[in-house]
PDB file of N, CA and C in Angstrom:
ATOM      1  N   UNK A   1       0.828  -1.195   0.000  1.00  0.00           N
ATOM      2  CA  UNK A   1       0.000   0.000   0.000  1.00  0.00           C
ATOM      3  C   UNK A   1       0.869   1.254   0.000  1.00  0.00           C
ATOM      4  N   UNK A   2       2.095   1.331   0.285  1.00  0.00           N
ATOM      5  CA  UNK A   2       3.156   2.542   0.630  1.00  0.00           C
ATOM      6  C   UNK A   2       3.367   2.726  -0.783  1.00  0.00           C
ATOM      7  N   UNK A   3       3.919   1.462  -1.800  1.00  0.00           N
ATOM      8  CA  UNK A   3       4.034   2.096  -3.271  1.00  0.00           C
ATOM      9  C   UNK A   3       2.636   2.616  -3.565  1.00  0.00           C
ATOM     10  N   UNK A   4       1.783   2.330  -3.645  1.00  0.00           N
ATOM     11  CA  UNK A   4       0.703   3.072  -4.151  1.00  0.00           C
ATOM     12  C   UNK A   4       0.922   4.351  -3.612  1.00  0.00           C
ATOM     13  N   UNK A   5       0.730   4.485  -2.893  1.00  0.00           N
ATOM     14  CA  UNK A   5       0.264   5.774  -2.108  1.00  0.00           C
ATOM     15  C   UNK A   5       1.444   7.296  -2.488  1.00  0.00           C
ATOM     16  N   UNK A   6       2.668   6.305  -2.564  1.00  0.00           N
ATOM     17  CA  UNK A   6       3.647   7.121  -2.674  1.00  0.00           C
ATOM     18  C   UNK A   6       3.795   7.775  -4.767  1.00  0.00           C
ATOM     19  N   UNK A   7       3.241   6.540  -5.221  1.00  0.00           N
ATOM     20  CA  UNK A   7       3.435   6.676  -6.991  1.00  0.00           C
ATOM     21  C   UNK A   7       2.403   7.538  -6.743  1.00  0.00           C
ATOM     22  N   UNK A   8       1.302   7.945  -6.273  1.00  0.00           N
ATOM     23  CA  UNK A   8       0.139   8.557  -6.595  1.00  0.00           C
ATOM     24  C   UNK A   8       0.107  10.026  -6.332  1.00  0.00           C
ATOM     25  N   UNK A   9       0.960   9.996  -4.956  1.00  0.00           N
ATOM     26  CA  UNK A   9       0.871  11.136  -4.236  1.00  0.00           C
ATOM     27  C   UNK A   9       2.452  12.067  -5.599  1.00  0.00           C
ATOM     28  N   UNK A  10       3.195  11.849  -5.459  1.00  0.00           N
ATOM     29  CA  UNK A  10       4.353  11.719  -6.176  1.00  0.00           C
ATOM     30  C   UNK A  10       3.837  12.436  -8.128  1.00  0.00           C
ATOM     31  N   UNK A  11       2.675  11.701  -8.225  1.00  0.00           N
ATOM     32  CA  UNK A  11       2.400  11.701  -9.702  1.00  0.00           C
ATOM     33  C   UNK A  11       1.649  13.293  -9.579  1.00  0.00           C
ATOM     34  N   UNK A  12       0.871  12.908  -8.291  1.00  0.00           N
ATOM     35  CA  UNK A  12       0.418  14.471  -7.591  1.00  0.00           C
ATOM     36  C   UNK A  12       0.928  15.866  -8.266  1.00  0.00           C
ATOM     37  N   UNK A  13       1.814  15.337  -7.137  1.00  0.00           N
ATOM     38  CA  UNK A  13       2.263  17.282  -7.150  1.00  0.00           C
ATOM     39  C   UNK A  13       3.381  17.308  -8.302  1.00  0.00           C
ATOM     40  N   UNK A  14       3.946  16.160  -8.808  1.00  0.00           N
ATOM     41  CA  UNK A  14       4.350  16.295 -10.159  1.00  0.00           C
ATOM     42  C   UNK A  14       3.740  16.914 -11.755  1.00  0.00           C
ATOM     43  N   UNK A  15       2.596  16.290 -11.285  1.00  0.00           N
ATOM     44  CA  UNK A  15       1.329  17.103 -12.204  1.00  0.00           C
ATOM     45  C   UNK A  15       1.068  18.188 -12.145  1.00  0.00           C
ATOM     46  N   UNK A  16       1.251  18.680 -10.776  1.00  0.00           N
ATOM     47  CA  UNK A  16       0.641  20.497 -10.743  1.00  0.00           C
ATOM     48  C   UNK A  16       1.610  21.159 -11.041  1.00  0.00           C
ATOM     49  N   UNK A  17       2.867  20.900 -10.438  1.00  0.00           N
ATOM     50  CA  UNK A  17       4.631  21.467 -10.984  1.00  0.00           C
ATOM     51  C   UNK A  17       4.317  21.522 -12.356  1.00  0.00           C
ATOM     52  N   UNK A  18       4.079  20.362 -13.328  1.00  0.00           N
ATOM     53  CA  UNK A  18       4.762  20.860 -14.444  1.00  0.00           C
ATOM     54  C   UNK A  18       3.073  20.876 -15.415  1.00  0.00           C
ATOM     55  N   UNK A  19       2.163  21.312 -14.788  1.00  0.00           N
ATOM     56  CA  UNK A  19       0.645  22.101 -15.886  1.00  0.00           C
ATOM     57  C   UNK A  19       0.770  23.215 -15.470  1.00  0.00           C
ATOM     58  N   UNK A  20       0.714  23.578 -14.279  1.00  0.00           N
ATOM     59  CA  UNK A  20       0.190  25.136 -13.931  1.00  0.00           C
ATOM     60  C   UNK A  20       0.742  25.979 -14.607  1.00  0.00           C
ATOM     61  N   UNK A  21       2.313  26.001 -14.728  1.00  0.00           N
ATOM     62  CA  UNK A  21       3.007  26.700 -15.502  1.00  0.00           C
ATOM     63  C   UNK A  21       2.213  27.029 -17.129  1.00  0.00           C
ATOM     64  N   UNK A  22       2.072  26.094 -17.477  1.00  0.00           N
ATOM     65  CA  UNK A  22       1.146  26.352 -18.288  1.00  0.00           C
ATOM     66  C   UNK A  22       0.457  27.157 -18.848  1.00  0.00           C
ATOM     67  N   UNK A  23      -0.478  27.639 -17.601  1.00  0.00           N
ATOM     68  CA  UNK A  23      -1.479  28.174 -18.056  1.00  0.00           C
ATOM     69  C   UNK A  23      -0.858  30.202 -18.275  1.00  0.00           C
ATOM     70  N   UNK A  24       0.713  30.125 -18.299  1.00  0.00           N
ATOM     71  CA  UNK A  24       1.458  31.489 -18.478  1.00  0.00           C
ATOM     72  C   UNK A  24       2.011  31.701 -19.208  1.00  0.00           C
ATOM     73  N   UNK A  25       2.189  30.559 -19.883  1.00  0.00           N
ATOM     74  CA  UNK A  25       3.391  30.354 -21.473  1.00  0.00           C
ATOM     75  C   UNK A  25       2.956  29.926 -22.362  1.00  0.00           C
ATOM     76  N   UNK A  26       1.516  29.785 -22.451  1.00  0.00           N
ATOM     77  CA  UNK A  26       1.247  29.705 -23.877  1.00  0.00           C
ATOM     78  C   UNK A  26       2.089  30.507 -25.675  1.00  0.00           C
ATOM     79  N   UNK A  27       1.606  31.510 -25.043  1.00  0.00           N
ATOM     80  CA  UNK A  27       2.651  32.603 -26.014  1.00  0.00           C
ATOM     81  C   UNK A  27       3.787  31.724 -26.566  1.00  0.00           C
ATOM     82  N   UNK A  28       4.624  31.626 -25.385  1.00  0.00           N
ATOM     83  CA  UNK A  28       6.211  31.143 -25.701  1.00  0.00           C
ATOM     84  C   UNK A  28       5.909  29.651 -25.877  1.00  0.00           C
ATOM     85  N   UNK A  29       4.796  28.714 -26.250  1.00  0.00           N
ATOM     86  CA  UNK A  29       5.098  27.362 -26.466  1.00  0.00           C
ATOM     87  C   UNK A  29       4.455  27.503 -27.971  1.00  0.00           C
ATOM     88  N   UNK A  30       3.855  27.965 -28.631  1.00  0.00           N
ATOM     89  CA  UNK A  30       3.452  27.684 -29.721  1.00  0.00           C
ATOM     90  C   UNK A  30       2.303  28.601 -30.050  1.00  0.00           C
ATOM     91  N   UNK A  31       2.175  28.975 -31.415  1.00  0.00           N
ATOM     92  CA  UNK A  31       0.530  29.753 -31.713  1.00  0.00           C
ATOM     93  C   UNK A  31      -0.198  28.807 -31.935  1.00  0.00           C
ATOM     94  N   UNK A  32      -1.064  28.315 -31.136  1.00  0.00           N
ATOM     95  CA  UNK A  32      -2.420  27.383 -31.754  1.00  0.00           C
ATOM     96  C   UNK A  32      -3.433  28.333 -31.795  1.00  0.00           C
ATOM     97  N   UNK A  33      -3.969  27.164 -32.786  1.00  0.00           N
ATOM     98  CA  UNK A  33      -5.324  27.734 -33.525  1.00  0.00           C
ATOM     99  C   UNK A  33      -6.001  27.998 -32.780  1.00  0.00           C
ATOM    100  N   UNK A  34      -6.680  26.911 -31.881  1.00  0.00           N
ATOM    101  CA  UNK A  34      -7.146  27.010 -31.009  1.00  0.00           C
ATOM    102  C   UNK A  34      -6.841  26.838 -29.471  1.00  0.00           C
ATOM    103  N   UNK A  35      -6.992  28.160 -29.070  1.00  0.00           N
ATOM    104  CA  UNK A  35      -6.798  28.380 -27.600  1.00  0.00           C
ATOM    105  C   UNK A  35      -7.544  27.219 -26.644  1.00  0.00           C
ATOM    106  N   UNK A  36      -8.538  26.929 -27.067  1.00  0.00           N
ATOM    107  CA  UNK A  36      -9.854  26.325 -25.888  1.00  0.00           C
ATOM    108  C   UNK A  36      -9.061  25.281 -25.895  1.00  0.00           C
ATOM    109  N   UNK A  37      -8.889  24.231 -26.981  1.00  0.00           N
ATOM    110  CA  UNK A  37      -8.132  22.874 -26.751  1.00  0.00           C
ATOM    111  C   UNK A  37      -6.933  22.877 -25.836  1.00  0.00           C
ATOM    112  N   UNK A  38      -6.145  24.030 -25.822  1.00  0.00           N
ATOM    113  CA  UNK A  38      -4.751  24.046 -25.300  1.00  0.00           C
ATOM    114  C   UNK A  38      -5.006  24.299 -23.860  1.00  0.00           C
ATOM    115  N   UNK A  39      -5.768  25.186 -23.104  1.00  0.00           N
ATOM    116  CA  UNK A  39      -6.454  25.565 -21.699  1.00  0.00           C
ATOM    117  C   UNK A  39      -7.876  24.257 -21.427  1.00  0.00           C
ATOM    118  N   UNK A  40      -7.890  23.561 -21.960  1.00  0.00           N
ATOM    119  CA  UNK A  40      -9.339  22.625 -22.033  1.00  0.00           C
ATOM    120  C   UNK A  40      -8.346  21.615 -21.827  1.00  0.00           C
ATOM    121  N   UNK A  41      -7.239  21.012 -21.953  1.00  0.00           N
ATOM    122  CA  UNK A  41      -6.265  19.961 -21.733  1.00  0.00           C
ATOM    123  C   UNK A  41      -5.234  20.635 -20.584  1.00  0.00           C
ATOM    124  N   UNK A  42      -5.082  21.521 -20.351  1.00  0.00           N
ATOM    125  CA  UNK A  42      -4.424  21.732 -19.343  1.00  0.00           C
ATOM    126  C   UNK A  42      -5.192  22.148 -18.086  1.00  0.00           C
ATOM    127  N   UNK A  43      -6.373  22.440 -18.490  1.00  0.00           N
ATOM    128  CA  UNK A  43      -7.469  22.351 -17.015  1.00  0.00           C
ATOM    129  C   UNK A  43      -7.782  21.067 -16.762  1.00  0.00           C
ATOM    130  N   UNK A  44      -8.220  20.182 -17.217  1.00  0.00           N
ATOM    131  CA  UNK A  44      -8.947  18.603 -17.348  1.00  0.00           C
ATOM    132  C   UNK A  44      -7.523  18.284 -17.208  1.00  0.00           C
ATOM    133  N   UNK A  45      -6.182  18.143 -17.072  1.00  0.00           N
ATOM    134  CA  UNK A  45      -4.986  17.267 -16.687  1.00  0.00           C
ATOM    135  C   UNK A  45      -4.464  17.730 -15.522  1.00  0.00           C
ATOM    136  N   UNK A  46      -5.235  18.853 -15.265  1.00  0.00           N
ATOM    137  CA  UNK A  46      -4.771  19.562 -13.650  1.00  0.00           C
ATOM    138  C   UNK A  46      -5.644  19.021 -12.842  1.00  0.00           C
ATOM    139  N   UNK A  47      -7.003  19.402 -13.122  1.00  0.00           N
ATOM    140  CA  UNK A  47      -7.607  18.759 -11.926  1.00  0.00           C
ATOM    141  C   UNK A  47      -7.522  16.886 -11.799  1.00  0.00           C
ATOM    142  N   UNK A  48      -7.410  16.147 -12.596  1.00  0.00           N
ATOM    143  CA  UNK A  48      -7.116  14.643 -12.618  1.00  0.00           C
ATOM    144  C   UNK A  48      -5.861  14.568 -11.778  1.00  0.00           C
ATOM    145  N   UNK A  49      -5.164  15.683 -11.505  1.00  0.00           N
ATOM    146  CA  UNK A  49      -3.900  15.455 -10.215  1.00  0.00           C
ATOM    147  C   UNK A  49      -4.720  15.384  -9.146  1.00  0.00           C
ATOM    148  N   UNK A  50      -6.055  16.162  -8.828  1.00  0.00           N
ATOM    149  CA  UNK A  50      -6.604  15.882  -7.503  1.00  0.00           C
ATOM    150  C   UNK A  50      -6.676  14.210  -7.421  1.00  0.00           C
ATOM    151  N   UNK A  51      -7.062  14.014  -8.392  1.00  0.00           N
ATOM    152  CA  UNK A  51      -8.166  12.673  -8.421  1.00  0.00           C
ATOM    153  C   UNK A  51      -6.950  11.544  -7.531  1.00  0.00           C
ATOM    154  N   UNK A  52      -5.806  12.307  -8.326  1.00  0.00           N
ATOM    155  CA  UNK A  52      -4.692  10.667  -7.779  1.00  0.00           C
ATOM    156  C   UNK A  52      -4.129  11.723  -6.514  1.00  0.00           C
ATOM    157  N   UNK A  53      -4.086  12.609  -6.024  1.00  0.00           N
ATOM    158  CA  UNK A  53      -4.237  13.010  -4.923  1.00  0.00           C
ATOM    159  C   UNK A  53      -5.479  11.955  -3.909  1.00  0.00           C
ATOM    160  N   UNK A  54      -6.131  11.822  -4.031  1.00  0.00           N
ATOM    161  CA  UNK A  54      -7.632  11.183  -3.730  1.00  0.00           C
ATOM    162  C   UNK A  54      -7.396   9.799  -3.233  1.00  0.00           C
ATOM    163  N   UNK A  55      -6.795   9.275  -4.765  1.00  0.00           N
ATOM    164  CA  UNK A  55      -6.644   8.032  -4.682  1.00  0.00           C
ATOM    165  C   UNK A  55      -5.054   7.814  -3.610  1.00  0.00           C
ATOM    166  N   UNK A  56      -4.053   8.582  -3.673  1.00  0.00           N
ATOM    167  CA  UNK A  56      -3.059   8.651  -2.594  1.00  0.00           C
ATOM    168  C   UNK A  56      -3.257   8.529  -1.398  1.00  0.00           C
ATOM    169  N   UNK A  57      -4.404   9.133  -0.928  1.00  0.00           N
ATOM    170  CA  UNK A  57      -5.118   9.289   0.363  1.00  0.00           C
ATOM    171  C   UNK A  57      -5.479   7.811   1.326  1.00  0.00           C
ATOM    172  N   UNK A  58      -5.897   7.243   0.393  1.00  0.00           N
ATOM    173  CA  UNK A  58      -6.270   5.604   0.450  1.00  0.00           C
ATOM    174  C   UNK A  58      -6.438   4.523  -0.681  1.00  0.00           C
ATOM    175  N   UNK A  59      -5.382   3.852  -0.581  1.00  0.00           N
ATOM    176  CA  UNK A  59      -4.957   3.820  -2.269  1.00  0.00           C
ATOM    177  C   UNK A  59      -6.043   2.119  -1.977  1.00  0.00           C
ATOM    178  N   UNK A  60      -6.684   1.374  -0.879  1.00  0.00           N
ATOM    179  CA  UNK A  60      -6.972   0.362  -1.086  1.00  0.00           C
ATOM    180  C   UNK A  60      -8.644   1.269  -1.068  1.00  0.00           C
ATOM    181  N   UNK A  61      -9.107   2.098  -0.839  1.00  0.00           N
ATOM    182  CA  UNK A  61     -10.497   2.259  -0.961  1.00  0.00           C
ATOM    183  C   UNK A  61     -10.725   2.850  -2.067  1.00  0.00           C
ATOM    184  N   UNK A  62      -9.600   3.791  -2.767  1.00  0.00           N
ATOM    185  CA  UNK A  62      -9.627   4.310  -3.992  1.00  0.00           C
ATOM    186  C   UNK A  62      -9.236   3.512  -4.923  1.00  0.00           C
ATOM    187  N   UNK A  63      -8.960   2.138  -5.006  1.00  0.00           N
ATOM    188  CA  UNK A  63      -7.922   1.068  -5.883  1.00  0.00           C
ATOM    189  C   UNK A  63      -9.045   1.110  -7.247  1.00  0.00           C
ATOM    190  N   UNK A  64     -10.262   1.159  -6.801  1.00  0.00           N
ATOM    191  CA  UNK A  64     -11.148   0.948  -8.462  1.00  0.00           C
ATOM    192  C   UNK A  64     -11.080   2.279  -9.248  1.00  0.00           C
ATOM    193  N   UNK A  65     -10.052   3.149  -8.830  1.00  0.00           N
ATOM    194  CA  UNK A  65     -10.062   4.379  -9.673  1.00  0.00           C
ATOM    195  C   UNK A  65      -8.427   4.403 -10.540  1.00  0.00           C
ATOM    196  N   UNK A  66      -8.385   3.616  -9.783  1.00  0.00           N
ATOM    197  CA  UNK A  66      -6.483   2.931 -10.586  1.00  0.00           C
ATOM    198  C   UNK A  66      -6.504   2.663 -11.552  1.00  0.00           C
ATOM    199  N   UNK A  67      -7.315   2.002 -12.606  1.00  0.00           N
ATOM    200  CA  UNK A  67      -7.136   1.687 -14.032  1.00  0.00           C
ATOM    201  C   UNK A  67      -8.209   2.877 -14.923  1.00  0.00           C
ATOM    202  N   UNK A  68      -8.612   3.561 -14.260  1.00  0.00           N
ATOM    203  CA  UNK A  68      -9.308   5.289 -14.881  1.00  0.00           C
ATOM    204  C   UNK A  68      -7.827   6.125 -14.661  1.00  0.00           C
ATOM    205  N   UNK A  69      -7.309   5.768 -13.795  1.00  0.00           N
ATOM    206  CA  UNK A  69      -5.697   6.606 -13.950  1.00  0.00           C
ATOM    207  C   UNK A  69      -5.165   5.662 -15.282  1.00  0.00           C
ATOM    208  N   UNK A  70      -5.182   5.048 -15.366  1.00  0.00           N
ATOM    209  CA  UNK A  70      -4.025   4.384 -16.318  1.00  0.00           C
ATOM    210  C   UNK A  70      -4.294   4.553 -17.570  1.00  0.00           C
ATOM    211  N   UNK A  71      -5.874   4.812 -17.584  1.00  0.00           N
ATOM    212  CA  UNK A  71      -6.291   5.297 -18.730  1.00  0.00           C
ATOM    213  C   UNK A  71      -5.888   6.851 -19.274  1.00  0.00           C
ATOM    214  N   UNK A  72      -5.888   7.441 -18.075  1.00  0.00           N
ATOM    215  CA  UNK A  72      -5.883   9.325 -18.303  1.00  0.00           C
ATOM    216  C   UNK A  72      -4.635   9.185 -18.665  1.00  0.00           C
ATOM    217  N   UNK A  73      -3.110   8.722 -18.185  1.00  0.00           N
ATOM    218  CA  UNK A  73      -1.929   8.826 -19.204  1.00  0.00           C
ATOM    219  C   UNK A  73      -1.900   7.852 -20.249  1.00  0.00           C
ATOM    220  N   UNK A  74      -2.879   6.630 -20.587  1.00  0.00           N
ATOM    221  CA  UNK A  74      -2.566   6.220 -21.945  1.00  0.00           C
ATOM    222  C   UNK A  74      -3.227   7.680 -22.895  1.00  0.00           C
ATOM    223  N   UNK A  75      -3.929   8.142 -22.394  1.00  0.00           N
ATOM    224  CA  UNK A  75      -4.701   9.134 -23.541  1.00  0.00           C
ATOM    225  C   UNK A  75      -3.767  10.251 -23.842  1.00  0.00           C
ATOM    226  N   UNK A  76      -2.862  10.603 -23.562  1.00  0.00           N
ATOM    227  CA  UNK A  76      -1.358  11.435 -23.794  1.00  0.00           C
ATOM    228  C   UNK A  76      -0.426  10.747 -24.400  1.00  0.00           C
ATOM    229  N   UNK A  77       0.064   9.575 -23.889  1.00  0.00           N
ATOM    230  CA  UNK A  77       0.982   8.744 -24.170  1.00  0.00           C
ATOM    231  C   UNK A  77       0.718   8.204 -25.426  1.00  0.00           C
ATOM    232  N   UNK A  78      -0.366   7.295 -25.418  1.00  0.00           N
ATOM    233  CA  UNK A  78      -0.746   7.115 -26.931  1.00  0.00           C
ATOM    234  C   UNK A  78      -0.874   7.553 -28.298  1.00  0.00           C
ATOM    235  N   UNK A  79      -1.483   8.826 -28.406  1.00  0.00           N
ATOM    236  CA  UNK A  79      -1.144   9.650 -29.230  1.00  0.00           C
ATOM    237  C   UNK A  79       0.301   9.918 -29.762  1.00  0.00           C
ATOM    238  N   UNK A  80       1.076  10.571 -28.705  1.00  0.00           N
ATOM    239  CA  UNK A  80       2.221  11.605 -28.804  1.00  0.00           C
ATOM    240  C   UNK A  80       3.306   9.756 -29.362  1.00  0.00           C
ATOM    241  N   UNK A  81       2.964   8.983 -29.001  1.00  0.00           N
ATOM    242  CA  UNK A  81       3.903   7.651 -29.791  1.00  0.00           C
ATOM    243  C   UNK A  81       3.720   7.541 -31.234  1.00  0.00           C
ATOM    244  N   UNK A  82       2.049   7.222 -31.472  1.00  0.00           N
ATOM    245  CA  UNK A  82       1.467   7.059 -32.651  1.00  0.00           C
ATOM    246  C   UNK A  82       2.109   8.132 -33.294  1.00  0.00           C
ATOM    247  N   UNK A  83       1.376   9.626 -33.112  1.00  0.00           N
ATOM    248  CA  UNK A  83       2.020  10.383 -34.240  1.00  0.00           C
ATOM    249  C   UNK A  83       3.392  10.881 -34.178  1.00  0.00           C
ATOM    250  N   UNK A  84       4.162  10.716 -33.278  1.00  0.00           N
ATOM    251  CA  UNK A  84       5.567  10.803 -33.505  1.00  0.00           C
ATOM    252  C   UNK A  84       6.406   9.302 -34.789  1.00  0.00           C
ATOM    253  N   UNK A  85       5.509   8.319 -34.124  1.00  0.00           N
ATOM    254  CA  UNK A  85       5.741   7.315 -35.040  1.00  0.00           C
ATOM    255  C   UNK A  85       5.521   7.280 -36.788  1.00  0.00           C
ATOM    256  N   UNK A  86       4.245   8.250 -36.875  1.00  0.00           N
ATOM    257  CA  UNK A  86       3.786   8.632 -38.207  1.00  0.00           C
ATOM    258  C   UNK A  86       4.596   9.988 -38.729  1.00  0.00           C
ATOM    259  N   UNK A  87       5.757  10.351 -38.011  1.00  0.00           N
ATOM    260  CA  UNK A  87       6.161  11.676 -38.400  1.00  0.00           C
ATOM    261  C   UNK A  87       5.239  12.706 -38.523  1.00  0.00           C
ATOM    262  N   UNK A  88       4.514  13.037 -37.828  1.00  0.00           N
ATOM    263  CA  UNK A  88       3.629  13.998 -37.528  1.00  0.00           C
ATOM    264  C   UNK A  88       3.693  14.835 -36.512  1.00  0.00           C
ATOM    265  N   UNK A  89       4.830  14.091 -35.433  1.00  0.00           N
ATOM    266  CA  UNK A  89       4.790  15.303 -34.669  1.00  0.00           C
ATOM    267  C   UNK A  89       6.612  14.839 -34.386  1.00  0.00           C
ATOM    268  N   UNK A  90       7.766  15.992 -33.794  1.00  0.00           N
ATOM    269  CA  UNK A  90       8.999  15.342 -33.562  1.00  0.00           C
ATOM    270  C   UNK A  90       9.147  15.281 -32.260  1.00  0.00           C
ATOM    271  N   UNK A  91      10.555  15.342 -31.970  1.00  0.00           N
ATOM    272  CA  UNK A  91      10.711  15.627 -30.194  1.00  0.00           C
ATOM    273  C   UNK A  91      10.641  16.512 -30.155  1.00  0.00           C
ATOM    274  N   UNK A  92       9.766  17.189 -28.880  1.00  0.00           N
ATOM    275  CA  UNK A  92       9.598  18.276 -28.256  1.00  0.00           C
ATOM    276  C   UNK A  92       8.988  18.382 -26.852  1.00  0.00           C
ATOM    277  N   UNK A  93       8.916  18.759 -26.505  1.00  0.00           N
ATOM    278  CA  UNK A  93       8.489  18.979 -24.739  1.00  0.00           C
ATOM    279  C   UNK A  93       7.102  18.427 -24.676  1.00  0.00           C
ATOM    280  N   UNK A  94       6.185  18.504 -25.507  1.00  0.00           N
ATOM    281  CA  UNK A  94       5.016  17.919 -25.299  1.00  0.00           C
ATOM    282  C   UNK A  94       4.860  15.962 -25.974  1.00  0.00           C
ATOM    283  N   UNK A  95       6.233  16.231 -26.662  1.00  0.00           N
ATOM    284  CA  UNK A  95       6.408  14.205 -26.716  1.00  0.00           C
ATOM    285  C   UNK A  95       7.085  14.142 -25.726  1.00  0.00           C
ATOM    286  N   UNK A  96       8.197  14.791 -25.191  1.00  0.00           N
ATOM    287  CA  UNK A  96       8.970  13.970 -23.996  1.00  0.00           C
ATOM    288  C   UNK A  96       7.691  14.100 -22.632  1.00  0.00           C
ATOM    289  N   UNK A  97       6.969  15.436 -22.697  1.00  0.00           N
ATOM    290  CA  UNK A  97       5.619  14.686 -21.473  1.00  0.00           C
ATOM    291  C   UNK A  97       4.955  13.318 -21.716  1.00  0.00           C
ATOM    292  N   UNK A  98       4.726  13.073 -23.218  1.00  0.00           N
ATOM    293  CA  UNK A  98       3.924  12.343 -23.116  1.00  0.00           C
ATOM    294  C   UNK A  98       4.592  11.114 -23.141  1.00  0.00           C
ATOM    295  N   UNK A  99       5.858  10.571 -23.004  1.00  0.00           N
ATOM    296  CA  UNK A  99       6.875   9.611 -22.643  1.00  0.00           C
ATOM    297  C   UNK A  99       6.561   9.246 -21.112  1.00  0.00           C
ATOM    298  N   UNK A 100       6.694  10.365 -20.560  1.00  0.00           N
ATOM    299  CA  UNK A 100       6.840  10.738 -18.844  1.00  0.00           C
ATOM    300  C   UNK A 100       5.117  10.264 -18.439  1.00  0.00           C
ATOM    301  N   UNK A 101       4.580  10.465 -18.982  1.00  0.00           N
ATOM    302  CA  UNK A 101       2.687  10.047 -18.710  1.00  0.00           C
ATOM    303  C   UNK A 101       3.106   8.136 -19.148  1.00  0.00           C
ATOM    304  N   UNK A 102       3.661   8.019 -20.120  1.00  0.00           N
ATOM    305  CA  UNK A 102       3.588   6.353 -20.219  1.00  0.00           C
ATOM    306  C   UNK A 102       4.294   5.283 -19.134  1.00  0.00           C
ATOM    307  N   UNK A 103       5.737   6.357 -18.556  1.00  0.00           N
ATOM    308  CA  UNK A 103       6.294   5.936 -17.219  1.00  0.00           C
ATOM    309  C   UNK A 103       4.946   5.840 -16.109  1.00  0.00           C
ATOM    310  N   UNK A 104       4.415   6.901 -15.976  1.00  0.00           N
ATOM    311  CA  UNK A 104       3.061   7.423 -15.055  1.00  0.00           C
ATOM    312  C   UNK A 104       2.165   5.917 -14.887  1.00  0.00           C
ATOM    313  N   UNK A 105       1.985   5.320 -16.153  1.00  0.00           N
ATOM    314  CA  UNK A 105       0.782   4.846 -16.883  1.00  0.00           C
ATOM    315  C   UNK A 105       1.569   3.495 -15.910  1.00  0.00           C
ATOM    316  N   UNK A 106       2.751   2.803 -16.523  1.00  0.00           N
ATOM    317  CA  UNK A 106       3.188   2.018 -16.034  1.00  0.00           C
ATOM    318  C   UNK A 106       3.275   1.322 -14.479  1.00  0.00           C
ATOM    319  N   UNK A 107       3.960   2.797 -14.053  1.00  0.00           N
ATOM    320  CA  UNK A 107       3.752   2.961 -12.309  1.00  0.00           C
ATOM    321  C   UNK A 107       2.257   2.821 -11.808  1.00  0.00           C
ATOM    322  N   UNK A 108       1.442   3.368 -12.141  1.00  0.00           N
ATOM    323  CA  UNK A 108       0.044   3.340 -11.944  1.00  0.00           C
ATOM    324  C   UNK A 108      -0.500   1.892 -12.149  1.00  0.00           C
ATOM    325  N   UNK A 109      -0.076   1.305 -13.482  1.00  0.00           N
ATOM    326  CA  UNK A 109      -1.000  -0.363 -13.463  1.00  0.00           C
ATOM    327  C   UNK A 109      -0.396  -1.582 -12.351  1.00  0.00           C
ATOM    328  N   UNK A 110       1.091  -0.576 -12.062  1.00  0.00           N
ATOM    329  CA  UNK A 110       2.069  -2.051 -10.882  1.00  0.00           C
ATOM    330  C   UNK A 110       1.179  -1.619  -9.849  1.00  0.00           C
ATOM    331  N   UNK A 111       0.863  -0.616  -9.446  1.00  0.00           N
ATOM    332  CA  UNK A 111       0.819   0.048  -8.287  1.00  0.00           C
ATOM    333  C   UNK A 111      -0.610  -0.919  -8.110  1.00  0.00           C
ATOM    334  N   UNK A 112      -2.049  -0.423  -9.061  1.00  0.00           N
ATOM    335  CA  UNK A 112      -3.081  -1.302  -9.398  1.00  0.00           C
ATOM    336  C   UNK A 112      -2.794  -2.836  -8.891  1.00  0.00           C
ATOM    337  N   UNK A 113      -2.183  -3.512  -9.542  1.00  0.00           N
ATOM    338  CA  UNK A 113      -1.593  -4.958  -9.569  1.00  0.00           C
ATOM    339  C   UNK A 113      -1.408  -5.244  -7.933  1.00  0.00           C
ATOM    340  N   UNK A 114      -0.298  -4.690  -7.621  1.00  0.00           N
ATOM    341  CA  UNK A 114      -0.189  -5.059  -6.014  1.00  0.00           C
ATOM    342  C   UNK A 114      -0.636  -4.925  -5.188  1.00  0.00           C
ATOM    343  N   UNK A 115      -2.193  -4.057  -5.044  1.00  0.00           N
ATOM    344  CA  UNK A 115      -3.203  -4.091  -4.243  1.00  0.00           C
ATOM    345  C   UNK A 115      -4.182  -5.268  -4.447  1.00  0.00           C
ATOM    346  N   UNK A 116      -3.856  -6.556  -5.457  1.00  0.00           N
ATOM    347  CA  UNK A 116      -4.813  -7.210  -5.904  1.00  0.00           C
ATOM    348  C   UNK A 116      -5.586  -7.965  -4.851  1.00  0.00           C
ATOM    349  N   UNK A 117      -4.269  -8.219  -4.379  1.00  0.00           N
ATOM    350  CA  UNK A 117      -4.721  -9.388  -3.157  1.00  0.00           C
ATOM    351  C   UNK A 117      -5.438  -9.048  -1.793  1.00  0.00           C
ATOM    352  N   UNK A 118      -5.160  -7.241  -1.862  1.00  0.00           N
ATOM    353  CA  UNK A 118      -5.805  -6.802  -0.368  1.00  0.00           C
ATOM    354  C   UNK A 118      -7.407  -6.734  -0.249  1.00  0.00           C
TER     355      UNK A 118
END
């Protein structure tokens, strides 16, 4: 229960460190078309840090919310592979996050796994 608690809590405030910033550098990360998508993914990936905040709290009463985490970084991770794989997108700070979400993803399904038995 300590790895859980600790990957979760950990994935936590790792999440708020590196979105919040975010929401100040748009300018300096890129002109998108659209604004809403870029603040609409960085609000909806901020607050999902509460959630594993939540689940940190009590990782065996929160354990059925463990594979809805594993899902929220395949949905980053997946993409940013695929279309880096299709040459569509190269390295850049938003593929090396979404590398760092598939580590996330990983830690999150062991973490899942070893509560099986409790």
């Amino acid at each position: 229960m300590k790895f859980a608690r600790w990957v979760f809590l950990i994935a936590g405030v790792y999440g708020v460190l590196a979105l919040a910033p975010g929401f100040f550098t748009e300018a300096r990360l890129a002109p998108f078309s659209h604004p809403e998508f870029y603040y609409g993914f960085l609000g909806l990936a901020l607050v999902f840090q509460f959630v594993f905040f939540i689940i940190a709290s009590d990782p065996l009463r929160f354990r059925l919310l463990m594979p809805i985490a594993v899902l929220e970084k395949l949905s980053f991770f997946a993409p940013c592979v695929s279309l880096y794989a299709a040459g569509r997108i190269e390295v850049s700070p938003f593929f090396i996050g979404g590398l760092i979400d598939g580590a996330w993803m990983v830690l999150f399904a062991a973490a899942w796994l070893r509560l099986r038995g409790h």
